[in-house]
N, C-alpha and C. Protein backbone atom coordinates (compact mmCIF):
# COMPACT_ATOMS: atom_id res chain seq x y z
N UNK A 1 -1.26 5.00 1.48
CA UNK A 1 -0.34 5.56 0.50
C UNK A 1 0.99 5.89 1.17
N UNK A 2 1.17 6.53 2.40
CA UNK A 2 2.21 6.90 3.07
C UNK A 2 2.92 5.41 3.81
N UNK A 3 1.81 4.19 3.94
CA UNK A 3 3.14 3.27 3.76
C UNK A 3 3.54 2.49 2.71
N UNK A 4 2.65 2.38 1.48
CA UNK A 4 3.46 2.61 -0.01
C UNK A 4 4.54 3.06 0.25
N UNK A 5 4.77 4.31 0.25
CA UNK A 5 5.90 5.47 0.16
C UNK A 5 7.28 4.63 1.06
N UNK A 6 7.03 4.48 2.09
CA UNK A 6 8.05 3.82 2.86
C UNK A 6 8.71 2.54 2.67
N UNK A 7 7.35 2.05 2.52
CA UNK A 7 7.71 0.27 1.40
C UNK A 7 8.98 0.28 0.33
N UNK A 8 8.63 1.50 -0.35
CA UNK A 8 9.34 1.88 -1.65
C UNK A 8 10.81 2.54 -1.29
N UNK A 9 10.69 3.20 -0.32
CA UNK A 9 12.13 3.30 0.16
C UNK A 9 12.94 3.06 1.08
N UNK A 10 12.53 1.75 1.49
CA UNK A 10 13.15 1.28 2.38
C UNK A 10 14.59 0.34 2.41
N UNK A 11 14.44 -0.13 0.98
CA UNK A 11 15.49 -0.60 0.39
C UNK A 11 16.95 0.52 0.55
N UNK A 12 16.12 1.51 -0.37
CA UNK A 12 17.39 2.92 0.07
C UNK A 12 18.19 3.11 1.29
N UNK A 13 16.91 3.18 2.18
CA UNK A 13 17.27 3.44 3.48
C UNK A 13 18.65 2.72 3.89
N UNK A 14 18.23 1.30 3.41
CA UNK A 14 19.19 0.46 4.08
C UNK A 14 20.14 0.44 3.22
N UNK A 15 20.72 0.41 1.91
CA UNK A 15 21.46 1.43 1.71
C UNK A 15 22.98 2.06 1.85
N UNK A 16 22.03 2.95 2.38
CA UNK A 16 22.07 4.23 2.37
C UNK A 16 23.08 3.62 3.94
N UNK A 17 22.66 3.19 5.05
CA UNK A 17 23.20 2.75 6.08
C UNK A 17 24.11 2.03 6.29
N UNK A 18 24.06 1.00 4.77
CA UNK A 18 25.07 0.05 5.11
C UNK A 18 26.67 0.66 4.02
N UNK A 19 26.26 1.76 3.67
CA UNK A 19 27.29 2.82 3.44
C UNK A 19 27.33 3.38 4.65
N UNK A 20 26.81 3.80 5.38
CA UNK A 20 27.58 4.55 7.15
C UNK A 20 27.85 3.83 7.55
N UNK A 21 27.58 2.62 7.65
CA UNK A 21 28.31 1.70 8.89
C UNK A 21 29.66 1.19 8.34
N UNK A 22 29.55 0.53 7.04
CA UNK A 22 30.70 -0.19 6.27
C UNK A 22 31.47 -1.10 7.12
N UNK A 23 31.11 -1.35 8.52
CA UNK A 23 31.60 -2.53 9.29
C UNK A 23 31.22 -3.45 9.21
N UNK A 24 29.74 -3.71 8.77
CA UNK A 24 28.99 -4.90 8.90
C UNK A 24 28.05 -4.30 7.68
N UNK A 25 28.56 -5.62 6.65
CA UNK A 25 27.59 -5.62 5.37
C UNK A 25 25.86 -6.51 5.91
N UNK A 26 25.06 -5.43 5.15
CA UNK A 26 23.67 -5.99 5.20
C UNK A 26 23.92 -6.79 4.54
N UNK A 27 22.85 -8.52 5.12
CA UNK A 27 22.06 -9.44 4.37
C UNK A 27 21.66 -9.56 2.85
N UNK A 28 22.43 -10.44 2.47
CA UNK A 28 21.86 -10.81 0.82
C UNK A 28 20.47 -11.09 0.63
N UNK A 29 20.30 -11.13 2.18
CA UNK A 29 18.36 -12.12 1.38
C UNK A 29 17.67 -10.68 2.05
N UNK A 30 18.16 -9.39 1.99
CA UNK A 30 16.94 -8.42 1.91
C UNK A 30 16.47 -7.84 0.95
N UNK A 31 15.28 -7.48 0.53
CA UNK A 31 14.81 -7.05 -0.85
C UNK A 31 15.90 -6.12 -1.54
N UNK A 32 15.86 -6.44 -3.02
CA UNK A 32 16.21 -5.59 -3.85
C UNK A 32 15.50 -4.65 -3.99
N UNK A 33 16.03 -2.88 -4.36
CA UNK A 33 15.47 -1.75 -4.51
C UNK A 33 14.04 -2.41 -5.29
N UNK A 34 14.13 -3.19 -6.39
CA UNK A 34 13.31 -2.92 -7.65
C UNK A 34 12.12 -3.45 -6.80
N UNK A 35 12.28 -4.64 -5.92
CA UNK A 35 11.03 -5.26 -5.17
C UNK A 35 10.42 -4.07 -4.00
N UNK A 36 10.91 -3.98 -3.43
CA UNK A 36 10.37 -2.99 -2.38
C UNK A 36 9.86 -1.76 -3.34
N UNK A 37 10.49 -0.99 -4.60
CA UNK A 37 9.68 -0.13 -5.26
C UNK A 37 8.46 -0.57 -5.98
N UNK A 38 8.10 -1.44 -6.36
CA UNK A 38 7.18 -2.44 -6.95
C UNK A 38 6.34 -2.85 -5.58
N UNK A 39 6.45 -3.01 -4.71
CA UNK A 39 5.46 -3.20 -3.50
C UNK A 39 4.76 -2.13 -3.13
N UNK A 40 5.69 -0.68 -3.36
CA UNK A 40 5.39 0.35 -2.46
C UNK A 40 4.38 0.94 -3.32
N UNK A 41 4.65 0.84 -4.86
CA UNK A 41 4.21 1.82 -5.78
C UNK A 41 2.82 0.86 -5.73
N UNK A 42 2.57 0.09 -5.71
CA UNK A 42 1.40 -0.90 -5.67
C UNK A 42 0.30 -0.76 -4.19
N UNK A 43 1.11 -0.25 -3.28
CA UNK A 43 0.60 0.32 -2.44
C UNK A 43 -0.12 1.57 -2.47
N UNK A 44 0.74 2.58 -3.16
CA UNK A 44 0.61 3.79 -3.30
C UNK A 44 -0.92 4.07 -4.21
N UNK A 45 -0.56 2.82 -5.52
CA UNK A 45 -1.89 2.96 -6.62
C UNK A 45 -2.99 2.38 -5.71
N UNK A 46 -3.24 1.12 -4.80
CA UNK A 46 -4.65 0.94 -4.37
C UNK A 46 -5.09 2.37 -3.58
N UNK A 47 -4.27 2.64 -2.99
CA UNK A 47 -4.81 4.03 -2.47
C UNK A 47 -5.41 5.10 -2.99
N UNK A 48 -4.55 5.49 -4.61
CA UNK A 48 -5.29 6.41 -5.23
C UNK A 48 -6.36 6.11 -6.18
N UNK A 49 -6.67 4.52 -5.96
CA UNK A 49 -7.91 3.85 -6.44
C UNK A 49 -8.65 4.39 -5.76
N UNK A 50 -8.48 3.52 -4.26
CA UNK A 50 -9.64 4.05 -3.20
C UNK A 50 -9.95 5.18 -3.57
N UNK A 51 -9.57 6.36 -3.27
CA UNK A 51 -9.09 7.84 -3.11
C UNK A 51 -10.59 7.97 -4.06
N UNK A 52 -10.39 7.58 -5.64
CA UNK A 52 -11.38 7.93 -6.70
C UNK A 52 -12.20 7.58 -6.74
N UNK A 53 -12.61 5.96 -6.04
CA UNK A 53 -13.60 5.11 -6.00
C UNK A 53 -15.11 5.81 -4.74
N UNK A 54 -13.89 6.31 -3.95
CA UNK A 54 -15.03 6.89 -2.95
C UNK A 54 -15.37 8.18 -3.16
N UNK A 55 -14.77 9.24 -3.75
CA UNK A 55 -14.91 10.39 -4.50
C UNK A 55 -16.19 10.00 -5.33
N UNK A 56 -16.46 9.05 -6.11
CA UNK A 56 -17.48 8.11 -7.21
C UNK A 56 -18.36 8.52 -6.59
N UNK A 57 -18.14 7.30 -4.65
CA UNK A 57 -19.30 6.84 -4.57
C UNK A 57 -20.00 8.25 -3.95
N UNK A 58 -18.89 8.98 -3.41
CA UNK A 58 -19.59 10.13 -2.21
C UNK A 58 -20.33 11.00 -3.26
N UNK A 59 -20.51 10.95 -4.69
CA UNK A 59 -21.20 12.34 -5.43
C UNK A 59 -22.17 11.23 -5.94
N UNK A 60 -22.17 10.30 -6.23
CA UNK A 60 -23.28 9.23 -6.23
C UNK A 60 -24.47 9.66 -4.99
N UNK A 61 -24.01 9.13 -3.78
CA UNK A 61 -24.96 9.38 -2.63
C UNK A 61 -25.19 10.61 -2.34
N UNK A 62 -24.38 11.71 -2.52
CA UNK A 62 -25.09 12.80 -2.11
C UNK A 62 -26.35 13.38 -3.19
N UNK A 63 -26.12 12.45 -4.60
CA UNK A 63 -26.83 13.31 -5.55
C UNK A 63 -28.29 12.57 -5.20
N UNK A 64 -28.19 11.31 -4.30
CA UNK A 64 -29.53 10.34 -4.35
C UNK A 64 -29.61 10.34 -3.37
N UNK A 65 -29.34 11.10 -2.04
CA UNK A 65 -29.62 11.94 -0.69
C UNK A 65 -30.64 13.11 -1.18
N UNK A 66 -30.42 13.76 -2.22
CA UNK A 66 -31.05 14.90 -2.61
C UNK A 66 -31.83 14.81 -3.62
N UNK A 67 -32.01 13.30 -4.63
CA UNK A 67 -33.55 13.10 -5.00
C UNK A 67 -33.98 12.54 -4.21
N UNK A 68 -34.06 12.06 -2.72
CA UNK A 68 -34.90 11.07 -2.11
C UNK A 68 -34.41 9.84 -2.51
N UNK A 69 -33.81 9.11 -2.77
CA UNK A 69 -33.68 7.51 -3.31
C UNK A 69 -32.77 6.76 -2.66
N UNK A 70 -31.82 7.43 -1.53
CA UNK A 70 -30.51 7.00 -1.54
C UNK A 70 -30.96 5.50 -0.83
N UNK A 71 -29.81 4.91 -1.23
CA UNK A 71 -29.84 2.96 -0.54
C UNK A 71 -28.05 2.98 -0.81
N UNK A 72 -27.68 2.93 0.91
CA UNK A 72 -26.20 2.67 1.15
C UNK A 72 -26.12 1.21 0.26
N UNK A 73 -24.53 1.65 -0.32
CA UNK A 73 -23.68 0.79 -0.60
C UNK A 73 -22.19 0.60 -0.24
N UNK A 74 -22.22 -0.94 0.27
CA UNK A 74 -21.41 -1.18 1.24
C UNK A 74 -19.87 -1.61 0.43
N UNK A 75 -20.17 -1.48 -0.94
CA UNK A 75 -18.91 -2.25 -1.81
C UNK A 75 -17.91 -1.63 -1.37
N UNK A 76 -17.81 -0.04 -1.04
CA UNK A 76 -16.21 0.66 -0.64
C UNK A 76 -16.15 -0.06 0.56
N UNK A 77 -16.79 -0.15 1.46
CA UNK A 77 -16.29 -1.28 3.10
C UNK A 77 -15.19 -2.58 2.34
N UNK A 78 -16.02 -2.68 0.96
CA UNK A 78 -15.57 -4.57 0.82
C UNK A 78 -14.52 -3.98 0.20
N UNK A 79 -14.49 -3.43 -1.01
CA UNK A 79 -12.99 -3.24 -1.94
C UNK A 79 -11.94 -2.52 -0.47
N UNK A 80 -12.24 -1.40 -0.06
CA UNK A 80 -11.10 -1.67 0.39
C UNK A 80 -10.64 -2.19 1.73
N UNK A 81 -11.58 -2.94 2.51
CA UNK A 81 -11.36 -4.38 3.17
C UNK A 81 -10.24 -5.15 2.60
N UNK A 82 -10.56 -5.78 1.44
CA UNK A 82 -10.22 -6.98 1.11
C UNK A 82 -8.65 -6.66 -0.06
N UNK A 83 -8.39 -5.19 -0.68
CA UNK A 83 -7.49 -4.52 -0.78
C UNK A 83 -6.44 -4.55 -0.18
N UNK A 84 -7.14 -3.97 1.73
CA UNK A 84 -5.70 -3.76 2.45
C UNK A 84 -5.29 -5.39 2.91
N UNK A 85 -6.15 -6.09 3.47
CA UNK A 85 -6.33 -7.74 3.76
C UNK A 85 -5.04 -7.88 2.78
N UNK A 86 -5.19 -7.88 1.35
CA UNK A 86 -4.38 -8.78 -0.03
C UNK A 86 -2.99 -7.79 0.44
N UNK A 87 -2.77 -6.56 0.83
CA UNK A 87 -1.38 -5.86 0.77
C UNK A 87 -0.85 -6.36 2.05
N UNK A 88 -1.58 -6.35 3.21
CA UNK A 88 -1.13 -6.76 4.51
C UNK A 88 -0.42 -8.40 4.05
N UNK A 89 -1.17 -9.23 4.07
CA UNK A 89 -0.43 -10.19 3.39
C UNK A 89 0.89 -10.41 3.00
N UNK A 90 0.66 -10.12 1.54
CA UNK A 90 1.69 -9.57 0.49
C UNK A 90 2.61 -9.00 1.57
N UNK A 91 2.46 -8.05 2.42
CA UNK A 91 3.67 -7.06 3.10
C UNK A 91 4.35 -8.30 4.15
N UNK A 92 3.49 -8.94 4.96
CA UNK A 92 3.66 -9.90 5.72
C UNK A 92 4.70 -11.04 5.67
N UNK A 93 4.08 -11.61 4.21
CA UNK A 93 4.67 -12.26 3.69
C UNK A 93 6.37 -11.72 3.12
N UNK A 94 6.43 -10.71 2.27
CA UNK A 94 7.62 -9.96 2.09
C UNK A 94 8.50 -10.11 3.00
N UNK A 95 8.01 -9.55 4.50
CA UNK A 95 9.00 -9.09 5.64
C UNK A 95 9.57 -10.93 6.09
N UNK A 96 8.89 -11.51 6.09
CA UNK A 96 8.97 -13.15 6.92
C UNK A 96 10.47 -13.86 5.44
N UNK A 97 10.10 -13.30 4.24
CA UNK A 97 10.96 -13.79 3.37
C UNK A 97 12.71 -13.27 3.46
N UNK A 98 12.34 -11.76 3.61
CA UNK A 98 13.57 -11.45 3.70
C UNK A 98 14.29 -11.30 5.09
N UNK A 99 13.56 -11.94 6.52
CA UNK A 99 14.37 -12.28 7.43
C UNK A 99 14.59 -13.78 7.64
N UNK A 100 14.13 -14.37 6.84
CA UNK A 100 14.68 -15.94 6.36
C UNK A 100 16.03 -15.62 6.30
């Protein structure tokens, strides 16, 4: 979530900088505010997925720790495995576009 947050304002940042410097204009091919807020905030929501999903699962298992029944489930490993995998990407990809 906290690099959501940064994702999302990083556009600003820069900015924000290329008003202090005003000697040397930033690059046309770096993200627009609206893309980097749309990456970050997308960042920010798988997180407060996770966040609920494992909240789910942790009162799930503790309640079937305490009838006797419990049998781990490994789906939070996979969702958010394959979650951060799809954002890393996505982020990867982002950064390689806008230093084209």
């Amino acid at each position: 979530m906290g690099l959501g947050f940064i994702v999302a304002r990083f556009s600003l940042f820069l900015k924000e900088f290329s008003i202090i410097t005003k000697n040397q204009p930033i690059s046309q091919n770096l993200p627009t505010q609206h893309s980097s807020t749309i990456l970050g905030m997308s960042m920010i929501g798988l997180g407060i997925l996770l966040i609920v999903y494992a909240l789910i699962n942790y009162v799930k298992a503790q309640r079937a720790i305490e009838a006797g029944s419990y049998v781990p489930s490994h789906s939070i490993m996979y969702l958010a495995s394959i979650g951060l995998v799809v954002f890393g990407v996505i982020v990867l990809v982002y950064l390689i576009l806008i230093s084209v």
